[in-house]
Protein backbone atom coordinates (compact mmCIF):
# COMPACT_ATOMS: atom_id res chain seq x y z
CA UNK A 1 0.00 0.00 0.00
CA UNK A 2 1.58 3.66 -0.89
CA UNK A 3 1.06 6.04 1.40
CA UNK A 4 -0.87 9.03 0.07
CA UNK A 5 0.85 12.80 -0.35
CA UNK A 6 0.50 15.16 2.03
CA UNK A 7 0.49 18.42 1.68
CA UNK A 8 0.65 21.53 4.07
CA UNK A 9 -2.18 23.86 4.04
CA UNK A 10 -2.85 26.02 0.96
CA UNK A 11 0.38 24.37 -0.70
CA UNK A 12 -1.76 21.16 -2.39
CA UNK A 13 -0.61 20.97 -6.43
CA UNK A 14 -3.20 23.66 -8.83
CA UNK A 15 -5.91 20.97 -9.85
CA UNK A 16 -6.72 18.91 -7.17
CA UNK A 17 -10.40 19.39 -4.98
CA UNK A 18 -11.87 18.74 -1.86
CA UNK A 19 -14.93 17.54 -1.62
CA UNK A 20 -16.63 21.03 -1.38
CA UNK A 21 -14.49 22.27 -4.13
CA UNK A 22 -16.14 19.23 -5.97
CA UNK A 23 -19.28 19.47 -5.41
CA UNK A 24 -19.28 23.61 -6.19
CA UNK A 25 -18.14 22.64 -9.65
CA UNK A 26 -21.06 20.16 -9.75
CA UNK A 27 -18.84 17.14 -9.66
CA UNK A 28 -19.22 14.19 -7.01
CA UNK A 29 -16.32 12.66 -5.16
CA UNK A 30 -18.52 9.35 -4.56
CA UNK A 31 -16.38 7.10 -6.80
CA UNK A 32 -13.03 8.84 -7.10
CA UNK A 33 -10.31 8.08 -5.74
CA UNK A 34 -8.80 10.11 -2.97
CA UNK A 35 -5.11 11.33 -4.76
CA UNK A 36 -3.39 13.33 -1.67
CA UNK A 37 -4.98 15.05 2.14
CA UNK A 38 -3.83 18.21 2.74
CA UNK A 39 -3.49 18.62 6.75
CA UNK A 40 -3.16 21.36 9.02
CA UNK A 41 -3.85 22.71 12.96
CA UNK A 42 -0.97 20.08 13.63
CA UNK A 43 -2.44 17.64 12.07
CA UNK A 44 -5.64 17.01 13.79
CA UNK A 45 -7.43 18.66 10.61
CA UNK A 46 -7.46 16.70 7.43
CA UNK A 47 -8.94 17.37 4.35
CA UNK A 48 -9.01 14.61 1.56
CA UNK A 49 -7.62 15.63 -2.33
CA UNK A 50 -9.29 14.84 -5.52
CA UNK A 51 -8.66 14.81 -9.07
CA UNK A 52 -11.73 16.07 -11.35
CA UNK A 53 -10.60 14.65 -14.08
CA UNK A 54 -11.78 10.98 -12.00
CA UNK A 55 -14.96 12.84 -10.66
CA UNK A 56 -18.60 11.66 -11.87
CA UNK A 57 -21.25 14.87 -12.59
CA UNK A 58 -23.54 15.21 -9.83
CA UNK A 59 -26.72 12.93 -10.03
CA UNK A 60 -29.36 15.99 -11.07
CA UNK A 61 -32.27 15.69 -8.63
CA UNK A 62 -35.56 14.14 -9.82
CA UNK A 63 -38.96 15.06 -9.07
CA UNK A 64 -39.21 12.16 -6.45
CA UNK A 65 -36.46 13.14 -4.51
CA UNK A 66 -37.11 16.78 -4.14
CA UNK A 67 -40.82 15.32 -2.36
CA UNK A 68 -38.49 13.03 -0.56
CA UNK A 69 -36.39 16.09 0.63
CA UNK A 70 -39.44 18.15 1.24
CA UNK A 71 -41.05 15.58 3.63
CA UNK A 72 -37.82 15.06 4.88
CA UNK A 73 -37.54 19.21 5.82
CA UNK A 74 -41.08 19.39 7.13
CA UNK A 75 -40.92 16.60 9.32
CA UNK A 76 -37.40 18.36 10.61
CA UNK A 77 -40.05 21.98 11.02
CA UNK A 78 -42.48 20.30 12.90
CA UNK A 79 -42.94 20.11 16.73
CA UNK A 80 -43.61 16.88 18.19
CA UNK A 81 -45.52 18.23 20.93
CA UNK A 82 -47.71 20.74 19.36
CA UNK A 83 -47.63 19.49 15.57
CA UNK A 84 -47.07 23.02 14.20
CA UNK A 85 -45.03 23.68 11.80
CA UNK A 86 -42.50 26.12 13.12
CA UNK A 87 -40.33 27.28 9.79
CA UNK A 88 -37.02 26.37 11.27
CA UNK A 89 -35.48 23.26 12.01
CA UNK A 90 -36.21 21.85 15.80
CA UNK A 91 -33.75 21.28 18.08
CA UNK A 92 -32.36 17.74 18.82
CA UNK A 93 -30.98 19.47 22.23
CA UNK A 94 -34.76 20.77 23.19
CA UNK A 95 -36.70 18.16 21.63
CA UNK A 96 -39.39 20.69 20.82
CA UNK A 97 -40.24 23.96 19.43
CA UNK A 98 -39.33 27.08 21.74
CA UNK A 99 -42.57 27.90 23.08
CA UNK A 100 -43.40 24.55 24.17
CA UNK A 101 -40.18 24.42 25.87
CA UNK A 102 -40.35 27.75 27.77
CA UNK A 103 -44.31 26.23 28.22
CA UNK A 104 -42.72 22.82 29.72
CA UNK A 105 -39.53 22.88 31.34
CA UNK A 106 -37.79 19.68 31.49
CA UNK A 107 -37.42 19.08 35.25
């Protein structure tokens, strides 16, 4: 096995992508192959390289999976305790929508 490059931070070769980089240029990192990591903070951060050239286009998003994602939003909106629809996403830490927790305080 051959250890991957490594490169310092902002010093990776013109041409390689992270994953964001990727999937800004509408490019998907799910079956290339990871070429160097660049690493910095020490070492504790890494960030994995990729070339484009390897990179598949994006799969575009079809009518069923936008409903999919939709569902998937509102059921992320909507209180368990008061079944509103809240517009923003509940908190896993409170469990419920605001007003329900300043209504019932956990004890």
């Amino acid at each position: 096995m051959s250890a991957l490059p490594v490169y310092r931070y902002r010093l990776a070769p013109h041409g390689l992508m992270t994953r964001r980089q990727l999937r800004c240029a509408g490019l998907s990192a799910a079956r290339a192959d990871v070429v160097g990591e660049i690493r910095w903070r020490r070492g504790r951060r890494v960030a994995y390289l990729y070339d484009p050239a390897t990179a598949y286009p994006v799969r575009p998003m079809t009518p069923g999976r936008w409903r999919s994602h939709a569902a998937m939003m509102r059921a992320r909106r909507t209180c368990p305790t008061c079944r509103t629809d809240r517009g923003y996403v509940i908190s896993r830490s409170l469990g419920t929508c605001v007003p329900c927790h300043d209504r019932h305080p956990a004890p």
